[in-house]
Protein backbone atom coordinates (compact mmCIF):
# COMPACT_ATOMS: atom_id res chain seq x y z
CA UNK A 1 -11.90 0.46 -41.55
CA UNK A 2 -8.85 0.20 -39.23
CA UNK A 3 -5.45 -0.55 -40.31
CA UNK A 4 -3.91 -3.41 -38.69
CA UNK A 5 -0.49 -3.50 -40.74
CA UNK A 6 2.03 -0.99 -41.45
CA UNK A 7 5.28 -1.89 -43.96
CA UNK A 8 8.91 -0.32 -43.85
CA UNK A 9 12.00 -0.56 -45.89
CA UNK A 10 13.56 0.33 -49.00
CA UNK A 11 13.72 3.61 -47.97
CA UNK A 12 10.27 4.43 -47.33
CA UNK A 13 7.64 3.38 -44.03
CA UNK A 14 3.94 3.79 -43.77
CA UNK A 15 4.57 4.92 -40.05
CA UNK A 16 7.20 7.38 -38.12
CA UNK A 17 8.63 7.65 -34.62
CA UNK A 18 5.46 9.96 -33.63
CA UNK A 19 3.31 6.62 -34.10
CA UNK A 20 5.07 5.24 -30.56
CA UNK A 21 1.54 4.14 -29.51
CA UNK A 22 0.33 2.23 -32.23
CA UNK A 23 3.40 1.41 -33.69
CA UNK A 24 5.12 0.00 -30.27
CA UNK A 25 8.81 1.28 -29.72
CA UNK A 26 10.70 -1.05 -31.62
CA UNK A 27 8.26 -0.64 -34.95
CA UNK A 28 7.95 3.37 -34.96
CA UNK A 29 11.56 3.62 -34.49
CA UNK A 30 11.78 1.19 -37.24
CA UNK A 31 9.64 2.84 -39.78
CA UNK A 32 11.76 5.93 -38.67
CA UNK A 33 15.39 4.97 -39.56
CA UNK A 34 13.83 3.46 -42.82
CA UNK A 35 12.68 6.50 -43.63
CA UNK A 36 15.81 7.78 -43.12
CA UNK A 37 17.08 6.09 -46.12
CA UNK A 38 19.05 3.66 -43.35
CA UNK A 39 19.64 0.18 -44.49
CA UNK A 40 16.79 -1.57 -42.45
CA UNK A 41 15.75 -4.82 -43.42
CA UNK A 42 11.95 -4.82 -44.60
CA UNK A 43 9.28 -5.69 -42.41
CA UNK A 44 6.01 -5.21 -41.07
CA UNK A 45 4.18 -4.08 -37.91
CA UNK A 46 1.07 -5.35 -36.31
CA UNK A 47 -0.29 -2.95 -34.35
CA UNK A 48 -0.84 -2.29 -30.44
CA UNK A 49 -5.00 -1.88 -31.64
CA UNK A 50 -5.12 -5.60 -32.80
CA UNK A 51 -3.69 -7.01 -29.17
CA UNK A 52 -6.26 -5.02 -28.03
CA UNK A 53 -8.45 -6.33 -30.78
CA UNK A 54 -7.34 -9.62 -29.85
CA UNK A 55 -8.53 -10.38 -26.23
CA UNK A 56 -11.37 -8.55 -26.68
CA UNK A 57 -12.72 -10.80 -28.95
CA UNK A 58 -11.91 -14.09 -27.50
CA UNK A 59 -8.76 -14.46 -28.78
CA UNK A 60 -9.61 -14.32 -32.37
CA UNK A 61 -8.28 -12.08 -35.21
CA UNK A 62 -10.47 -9.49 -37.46
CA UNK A 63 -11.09 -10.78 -41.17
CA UNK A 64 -9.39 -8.60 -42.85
CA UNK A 65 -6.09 -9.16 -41.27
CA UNK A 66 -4.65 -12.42 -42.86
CA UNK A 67 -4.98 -9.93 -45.95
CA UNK A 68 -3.24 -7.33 -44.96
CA UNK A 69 -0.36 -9.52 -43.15
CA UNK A 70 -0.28 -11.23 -46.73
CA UNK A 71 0.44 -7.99 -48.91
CA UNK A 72 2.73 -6.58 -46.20
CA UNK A 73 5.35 -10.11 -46.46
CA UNK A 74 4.85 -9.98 -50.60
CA UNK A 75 6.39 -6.23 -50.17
CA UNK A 76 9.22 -7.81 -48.25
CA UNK A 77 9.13 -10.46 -50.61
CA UNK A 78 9.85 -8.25 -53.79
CA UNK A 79 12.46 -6.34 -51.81
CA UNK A 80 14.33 -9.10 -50.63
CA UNK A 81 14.11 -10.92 -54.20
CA UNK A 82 13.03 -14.48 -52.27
CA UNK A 83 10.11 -16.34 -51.54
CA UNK A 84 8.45 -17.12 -48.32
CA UNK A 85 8.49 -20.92 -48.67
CA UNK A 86 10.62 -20.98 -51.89
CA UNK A 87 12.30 -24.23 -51.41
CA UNK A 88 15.26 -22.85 -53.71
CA UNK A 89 15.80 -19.30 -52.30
CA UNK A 90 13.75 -18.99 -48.80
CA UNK A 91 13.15 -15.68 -47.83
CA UNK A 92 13.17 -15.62 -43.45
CA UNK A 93 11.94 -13.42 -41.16
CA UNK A 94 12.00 -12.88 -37.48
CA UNK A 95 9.39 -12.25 -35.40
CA UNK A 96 9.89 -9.65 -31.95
CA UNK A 97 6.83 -7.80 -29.37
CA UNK A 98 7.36 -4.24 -29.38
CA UNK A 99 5.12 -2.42 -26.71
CA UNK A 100 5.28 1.73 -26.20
CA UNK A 101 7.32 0.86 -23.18
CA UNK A 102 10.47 -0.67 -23.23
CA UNK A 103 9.93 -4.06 -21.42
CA UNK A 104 12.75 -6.12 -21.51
CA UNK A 105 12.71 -9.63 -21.59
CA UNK A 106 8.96 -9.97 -21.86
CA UNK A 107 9.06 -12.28 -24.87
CA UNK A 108 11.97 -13.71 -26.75
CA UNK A 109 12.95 -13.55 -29.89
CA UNK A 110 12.16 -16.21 -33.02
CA UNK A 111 14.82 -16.31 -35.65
CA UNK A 112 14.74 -17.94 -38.76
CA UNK A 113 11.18 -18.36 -39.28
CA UNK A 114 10.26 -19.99 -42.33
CA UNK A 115 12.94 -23.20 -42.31
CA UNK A 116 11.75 -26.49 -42.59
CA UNK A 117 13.22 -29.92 -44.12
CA UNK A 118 12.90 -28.23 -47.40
CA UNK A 119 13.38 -24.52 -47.34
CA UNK A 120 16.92 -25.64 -45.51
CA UNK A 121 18.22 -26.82 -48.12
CA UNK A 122 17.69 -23.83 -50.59
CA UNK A 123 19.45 -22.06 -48.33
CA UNK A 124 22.27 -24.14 -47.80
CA UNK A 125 22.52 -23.57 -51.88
CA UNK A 126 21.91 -19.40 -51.94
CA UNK A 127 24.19 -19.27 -49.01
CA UNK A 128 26.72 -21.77 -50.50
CA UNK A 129 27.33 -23.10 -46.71
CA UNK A 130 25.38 -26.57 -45.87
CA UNK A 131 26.73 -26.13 -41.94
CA UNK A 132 25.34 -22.68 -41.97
CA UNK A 133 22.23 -23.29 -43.24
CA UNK A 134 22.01 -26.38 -40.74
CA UNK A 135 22.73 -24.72 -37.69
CA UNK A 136 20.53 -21.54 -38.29
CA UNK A 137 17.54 -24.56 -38.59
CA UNK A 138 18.63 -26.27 -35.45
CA UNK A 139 18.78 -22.84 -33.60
CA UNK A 140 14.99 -21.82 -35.10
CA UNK A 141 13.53 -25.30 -33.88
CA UNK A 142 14.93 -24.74 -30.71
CA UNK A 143 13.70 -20.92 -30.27
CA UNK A 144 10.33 -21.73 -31.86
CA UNK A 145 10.15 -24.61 -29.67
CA UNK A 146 10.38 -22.98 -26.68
CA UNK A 147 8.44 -19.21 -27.66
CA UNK A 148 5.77 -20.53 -29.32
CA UNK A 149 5.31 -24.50 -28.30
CA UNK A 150 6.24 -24.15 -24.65
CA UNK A 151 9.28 -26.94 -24.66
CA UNK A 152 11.76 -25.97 -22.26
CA UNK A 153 14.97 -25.03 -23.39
CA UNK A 154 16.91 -27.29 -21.40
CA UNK A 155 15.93 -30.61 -23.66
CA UNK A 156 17.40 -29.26 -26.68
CA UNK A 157 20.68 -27.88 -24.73
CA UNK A 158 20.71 -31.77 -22.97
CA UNK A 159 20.80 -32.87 -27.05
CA UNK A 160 23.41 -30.83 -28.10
CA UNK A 161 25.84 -31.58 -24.85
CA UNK A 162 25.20 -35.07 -25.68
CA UNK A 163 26.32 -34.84 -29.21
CA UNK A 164 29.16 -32.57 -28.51
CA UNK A 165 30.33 -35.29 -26.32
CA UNK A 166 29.51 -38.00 -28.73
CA UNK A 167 31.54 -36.25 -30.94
CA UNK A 168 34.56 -35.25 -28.05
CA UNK A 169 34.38 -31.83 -29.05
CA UNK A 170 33.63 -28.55 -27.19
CA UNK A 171 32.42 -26.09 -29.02
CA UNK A 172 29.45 -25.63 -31.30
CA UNK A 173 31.66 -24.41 -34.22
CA UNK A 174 33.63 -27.66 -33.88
CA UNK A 175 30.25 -29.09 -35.62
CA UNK A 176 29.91 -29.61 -38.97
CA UNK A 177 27.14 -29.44 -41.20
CA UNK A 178 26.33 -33.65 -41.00
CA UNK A 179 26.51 -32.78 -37.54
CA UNK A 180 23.68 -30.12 -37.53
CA UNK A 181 21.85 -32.51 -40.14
CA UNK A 182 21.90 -35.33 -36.63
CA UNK A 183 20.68 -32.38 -33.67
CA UNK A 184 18.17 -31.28 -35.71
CA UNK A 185 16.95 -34.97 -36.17
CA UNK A 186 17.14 -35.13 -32.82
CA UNK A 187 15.26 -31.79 -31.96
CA UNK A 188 12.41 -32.68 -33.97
CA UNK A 189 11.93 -35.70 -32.25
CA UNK A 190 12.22 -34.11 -28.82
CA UNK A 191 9.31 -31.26 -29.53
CA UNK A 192 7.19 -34.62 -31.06
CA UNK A 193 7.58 -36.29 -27.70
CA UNK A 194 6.92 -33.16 -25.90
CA UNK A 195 3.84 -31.77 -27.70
CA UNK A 196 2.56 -34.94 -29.81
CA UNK A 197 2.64 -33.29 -33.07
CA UNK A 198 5.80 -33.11 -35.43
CA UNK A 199 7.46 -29.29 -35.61
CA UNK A 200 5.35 -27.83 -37.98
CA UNK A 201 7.05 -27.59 -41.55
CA UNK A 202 4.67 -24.83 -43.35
CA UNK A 203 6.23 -21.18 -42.99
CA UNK A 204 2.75 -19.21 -43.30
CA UNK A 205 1.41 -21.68 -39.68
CA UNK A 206 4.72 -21.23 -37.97
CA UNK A 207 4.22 -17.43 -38.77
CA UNK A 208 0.68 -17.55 -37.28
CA UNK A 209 2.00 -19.31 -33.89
CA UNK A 210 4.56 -16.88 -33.40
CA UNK A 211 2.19 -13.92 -34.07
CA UNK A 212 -0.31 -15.53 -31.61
CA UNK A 213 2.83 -16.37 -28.99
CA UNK A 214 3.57 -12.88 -29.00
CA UNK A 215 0.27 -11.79 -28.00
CA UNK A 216 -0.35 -14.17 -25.70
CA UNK A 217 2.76 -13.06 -24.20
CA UNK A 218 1.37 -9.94 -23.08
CA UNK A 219 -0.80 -11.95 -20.17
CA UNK A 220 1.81 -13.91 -19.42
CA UNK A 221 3.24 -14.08 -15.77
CA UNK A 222 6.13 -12.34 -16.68
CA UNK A 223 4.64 -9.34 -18.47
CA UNK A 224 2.17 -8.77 -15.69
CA UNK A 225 4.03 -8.73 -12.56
CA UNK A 226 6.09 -6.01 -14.82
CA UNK A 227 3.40 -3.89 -15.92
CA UNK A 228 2.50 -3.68 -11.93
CA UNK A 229 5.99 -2.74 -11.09
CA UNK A 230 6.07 -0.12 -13.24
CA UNK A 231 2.58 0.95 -13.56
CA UNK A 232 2.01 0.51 -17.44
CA UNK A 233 -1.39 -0.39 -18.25
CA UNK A 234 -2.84 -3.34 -19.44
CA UNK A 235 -5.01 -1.66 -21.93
CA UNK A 236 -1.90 -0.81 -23.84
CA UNK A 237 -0.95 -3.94 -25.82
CA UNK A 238 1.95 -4.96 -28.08
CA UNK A 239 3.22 -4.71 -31.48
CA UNK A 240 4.42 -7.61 -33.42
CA UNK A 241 7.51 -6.95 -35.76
CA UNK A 242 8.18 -9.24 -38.45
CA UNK A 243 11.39 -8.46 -40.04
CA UNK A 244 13.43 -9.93 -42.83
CA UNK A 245 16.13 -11.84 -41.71
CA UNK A 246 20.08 -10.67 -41.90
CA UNK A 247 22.39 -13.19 -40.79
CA UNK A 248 25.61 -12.44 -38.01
CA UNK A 249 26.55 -16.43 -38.34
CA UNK A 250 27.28 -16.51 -41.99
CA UNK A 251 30.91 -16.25 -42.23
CA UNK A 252 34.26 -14.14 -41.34
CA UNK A 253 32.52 -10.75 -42.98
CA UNK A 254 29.17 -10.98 -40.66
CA UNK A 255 28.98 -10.02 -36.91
CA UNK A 256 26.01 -9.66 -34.38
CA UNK A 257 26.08 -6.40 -32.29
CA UNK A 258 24.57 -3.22 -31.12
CA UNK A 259 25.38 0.08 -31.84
CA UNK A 260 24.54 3.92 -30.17
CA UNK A 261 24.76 7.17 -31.85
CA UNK A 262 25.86 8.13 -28.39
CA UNK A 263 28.31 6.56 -25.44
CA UNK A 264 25.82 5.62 -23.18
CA UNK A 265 27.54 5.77 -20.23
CA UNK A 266 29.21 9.37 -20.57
CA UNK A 267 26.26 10.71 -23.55
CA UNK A 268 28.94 11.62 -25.74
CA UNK A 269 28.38 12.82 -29.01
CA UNK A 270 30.21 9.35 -30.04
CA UNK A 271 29.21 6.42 -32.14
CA UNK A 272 29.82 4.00 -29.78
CA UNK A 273 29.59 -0.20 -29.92
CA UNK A 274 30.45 -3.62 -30.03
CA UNK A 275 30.36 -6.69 -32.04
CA UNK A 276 31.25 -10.22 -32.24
CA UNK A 277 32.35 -11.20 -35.54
């Protein structure tokens, strides 16, 4: 029987880097540097074989794989020490396409999956920062919104503008965490006037429309008119990477950045990067 799901972290990785084709780039070089002993947050990889799976069978998922998904998250789970849906101490994830070839900008990102009105608050608690907590659900709604519900981004940015002014402030980090409470209000209410259904609140569906969106998001427009430009073939397919969130939003000791084990532009021998604290 095939298998659809391959875990990494804590040291260890059912796949390597050779596994490019199944694995996608992002999820072999993933299970690499975890096997590396580097400090990777835990995930999981769908496979390339299951998009393929996928539209050959009308869009629909093999049986076994809601299994296999679920064992995968309770390994994250256990290494994480929180609960997917935990109300007290919410364990997040976030949810990326990986295909063998690099193709940039095909699908974005979801952050933060796995808040909702309750989950938010458990970890405004484990985080010990309400306006953190707040503003990492406000940012989620409006990702998830727009990846996997097809509300444009512009409605939620409209919100926010309005508030700031409301408010006479100018920046986002002028907002506090009462604030965040009031755009999130208003966010939900903009994606039930936009796809007449409230933003759905239970982790394990939002995970299933942001597995699907990535899929679908290799026949999009987009990922087409690339794959003619640069001659990759259809028949390839993506990887989904679900990945246990780490947060670069959570105070003066966390950043968001990349970093090379070379200078790109010279190929020095260099570590080489940036971040923005």
């Amino acid at each position: 029987m095939a298998k659809w799901v391959y875990s990494f972290g804590d040291g260890k990785a059912e796949g390597r880097a050779e596994m490019r084709n199944l694995l996608g780039g992002k999820g072999a070089n993933l299970a690499e540097m975890s096997s590396l002993g580097l400090p990777v947050p835990p995930g999981f990889t769908i496979t390339t074989e299951l998009c393929t799976w996928y539209y050959a069978n009308n869009n629909a998922y093999p049986p076994e794989l809601k299994a296999e998904v679920e064992a995968a998250l309770a390994a994250i789970e256990k290494t994480v020490g929180a609960g997917f849906g935990d109300a007290n101490n919410p364990l997040l994830v976030s949810v990326r396409s990986g295909a063998r070839a690099s193709m940039p900008g095909m699908m974005d990102t979801v952050l933060n999956l796995g808040l909702n009105d309750r989950t938010v608050l458990g970890l405004g608690k484990s985080s010990g920062d309400e306006r953190f907590a707040w503003d990492s659900y406000r940012r989620f709604i409006q990702m998830y919104s727009n990846v996997v519900l097809d509300v444009g981004h512009h409605y939620f940015e409209e919100a926010l503008e309005l508030k700031k002014e409301d408010l006479g402030v100018h920046m986002d980090t002028d907002l506090k965490d009462q604030d965040w409470r009031a755009v999130v209000a208003e966010y939900k209410k903009i994606v039930e006037k936009r796809t007449g259904k409230p933003f759905p609140q239970e982790p394990r569906e939002q995970l299933w429309g942001a597995i699907g969106a990535v899929f679908g998001s290799w026949m999009n427009q987009r990922a087409i008119t690339y794959r003619r430009l640069h001659s990759i073939p259809e028949s390839w397919g993506t990887a989904v990477n679900v990945q246990a969130m780490v947060f670069g939003n959570m105070g003066e000791d966390c950043a968001t950045g990349v970093a090379f084990t070379r200078d790109p532009s010279t190929g020095a021998n260099l570590f080489y990067g940036e971040y923005l604290v």
